[in-house]
C-alpha atoms as a PDB file:
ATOM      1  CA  UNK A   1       0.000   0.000   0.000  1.00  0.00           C
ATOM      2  CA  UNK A   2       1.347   3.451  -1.365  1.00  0.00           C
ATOM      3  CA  UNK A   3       0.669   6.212   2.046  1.00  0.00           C
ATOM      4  CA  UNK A   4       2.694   8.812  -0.102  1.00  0.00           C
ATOM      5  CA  UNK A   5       4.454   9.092  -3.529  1.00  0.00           C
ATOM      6  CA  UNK A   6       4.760   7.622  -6.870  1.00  0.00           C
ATOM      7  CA  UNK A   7       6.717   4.827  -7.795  1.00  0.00           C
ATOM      8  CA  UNK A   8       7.175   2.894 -11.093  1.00  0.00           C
ATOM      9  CA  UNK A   9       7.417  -0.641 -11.768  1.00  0.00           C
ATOM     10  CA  UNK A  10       8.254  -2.764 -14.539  1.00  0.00           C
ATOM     11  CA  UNK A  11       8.237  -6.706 -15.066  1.00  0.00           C
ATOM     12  CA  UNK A  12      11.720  -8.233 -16.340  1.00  0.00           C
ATOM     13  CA  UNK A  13       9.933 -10.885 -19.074  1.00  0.00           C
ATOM     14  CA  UNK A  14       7.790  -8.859 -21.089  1.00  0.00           C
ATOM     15  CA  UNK A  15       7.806  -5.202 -19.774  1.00  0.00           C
ATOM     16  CA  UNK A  16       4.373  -4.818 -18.373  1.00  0.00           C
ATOM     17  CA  UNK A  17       4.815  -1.395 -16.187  1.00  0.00           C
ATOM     18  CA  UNK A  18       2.376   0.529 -13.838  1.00  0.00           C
ATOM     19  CA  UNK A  19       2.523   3.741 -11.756  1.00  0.00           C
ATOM     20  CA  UNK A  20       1.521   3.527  -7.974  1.00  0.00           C
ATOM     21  CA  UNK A  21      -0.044   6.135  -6.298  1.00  0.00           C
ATOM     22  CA  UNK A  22      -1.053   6.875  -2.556  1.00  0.00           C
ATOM     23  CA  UNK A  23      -3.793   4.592  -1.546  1.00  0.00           C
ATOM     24  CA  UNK A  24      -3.079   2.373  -3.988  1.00  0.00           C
ATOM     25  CA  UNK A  25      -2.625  -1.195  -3.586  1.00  0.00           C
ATOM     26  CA  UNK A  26      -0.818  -3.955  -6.001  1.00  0.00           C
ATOM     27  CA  UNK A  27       0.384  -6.926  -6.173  1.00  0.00           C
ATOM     28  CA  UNK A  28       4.046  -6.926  -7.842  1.00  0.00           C
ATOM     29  CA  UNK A  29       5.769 -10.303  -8.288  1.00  0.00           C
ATOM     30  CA  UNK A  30       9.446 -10.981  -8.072  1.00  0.00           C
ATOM     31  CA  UNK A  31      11.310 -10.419 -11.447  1.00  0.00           C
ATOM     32  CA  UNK A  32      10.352  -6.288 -11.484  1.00  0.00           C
ATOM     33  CA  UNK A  33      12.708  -3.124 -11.533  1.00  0.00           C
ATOM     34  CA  UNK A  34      10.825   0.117  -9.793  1.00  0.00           C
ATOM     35  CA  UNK A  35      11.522   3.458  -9.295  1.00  0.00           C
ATOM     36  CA  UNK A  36      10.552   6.830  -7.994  1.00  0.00           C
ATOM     37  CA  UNK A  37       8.168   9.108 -10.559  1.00  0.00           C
ATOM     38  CA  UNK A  38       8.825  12.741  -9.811  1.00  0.00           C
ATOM     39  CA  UNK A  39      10.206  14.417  -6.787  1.00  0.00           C
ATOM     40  CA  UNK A  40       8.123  13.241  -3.578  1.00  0.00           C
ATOM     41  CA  UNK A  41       9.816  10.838  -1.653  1.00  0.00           C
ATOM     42  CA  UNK A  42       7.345   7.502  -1.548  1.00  0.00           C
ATOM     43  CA  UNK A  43       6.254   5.641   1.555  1.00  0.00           C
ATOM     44  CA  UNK A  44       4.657   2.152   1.239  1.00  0.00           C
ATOM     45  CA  UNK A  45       3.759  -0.780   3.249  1.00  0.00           C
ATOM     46  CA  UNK A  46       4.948  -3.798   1.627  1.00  0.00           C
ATOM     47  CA  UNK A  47       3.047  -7.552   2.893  1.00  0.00           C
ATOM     48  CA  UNK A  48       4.300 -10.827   1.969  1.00  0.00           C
ATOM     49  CA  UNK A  49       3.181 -14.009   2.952  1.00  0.00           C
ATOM     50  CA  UNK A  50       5.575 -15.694   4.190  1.00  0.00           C
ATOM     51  CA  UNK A  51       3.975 -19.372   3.942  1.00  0.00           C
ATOM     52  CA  UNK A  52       0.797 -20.614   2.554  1.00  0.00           C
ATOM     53  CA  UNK A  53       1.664 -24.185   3.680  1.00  0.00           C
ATOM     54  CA  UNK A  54      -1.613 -26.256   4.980  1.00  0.00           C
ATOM     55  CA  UNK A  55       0.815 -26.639   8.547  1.00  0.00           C
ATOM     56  CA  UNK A  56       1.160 -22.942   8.817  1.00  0.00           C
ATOM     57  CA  UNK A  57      -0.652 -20.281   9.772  1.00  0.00           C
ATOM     58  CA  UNK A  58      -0.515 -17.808   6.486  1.00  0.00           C
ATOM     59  CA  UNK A  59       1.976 -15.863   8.226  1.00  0.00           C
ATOM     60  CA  UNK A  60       2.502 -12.212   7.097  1.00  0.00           C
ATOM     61  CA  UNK A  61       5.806 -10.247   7.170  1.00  0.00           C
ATOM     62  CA  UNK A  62       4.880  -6.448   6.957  1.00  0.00           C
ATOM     63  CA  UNK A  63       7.565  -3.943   6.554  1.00  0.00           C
ATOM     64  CA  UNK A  64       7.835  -0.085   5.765  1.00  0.00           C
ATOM     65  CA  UNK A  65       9.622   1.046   3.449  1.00  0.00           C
ATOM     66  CA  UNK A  66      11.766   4.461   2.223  1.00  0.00           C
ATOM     67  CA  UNK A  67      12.023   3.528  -1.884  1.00  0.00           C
ATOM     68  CA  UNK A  68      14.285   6.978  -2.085  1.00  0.00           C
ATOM     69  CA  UNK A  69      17.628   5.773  -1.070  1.00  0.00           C
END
């Protein structure tokens, strides 16, 4: 989830690209490149399952992030 920004991303095997936006919310595989559109810096909240195993319990990693370093 984008709280503030714009960031860019496009997908390695056939170039597929789309601009985030605050309040937006994606879901962007492994195998992108992304970067920051214009000159706000961008804050997200990036979720990731960490196993969808039957003998776990769907476990989410959530992480802030600062995409302007």
């Amino acid at each position: 989830m984008v709280l503030s920004g714009r960031f860019a991303v496009q997908m390695d095997d056939d170039g597929r690209g789309e601009v985030y936006g605050a309040g937006d919310i994606g879901i962007i595989p492994s195998g992108h490149d992304a970067w920051v559109e214009g000159d706000e810096p961008v804050v997200a909240i990036d979720m990731q399952v960490l196993s969808n195993e039957p003998s776990h319990d769907n476990t989410f990693d959530i992480q802030a992030h600062d995409y302007n370093s």
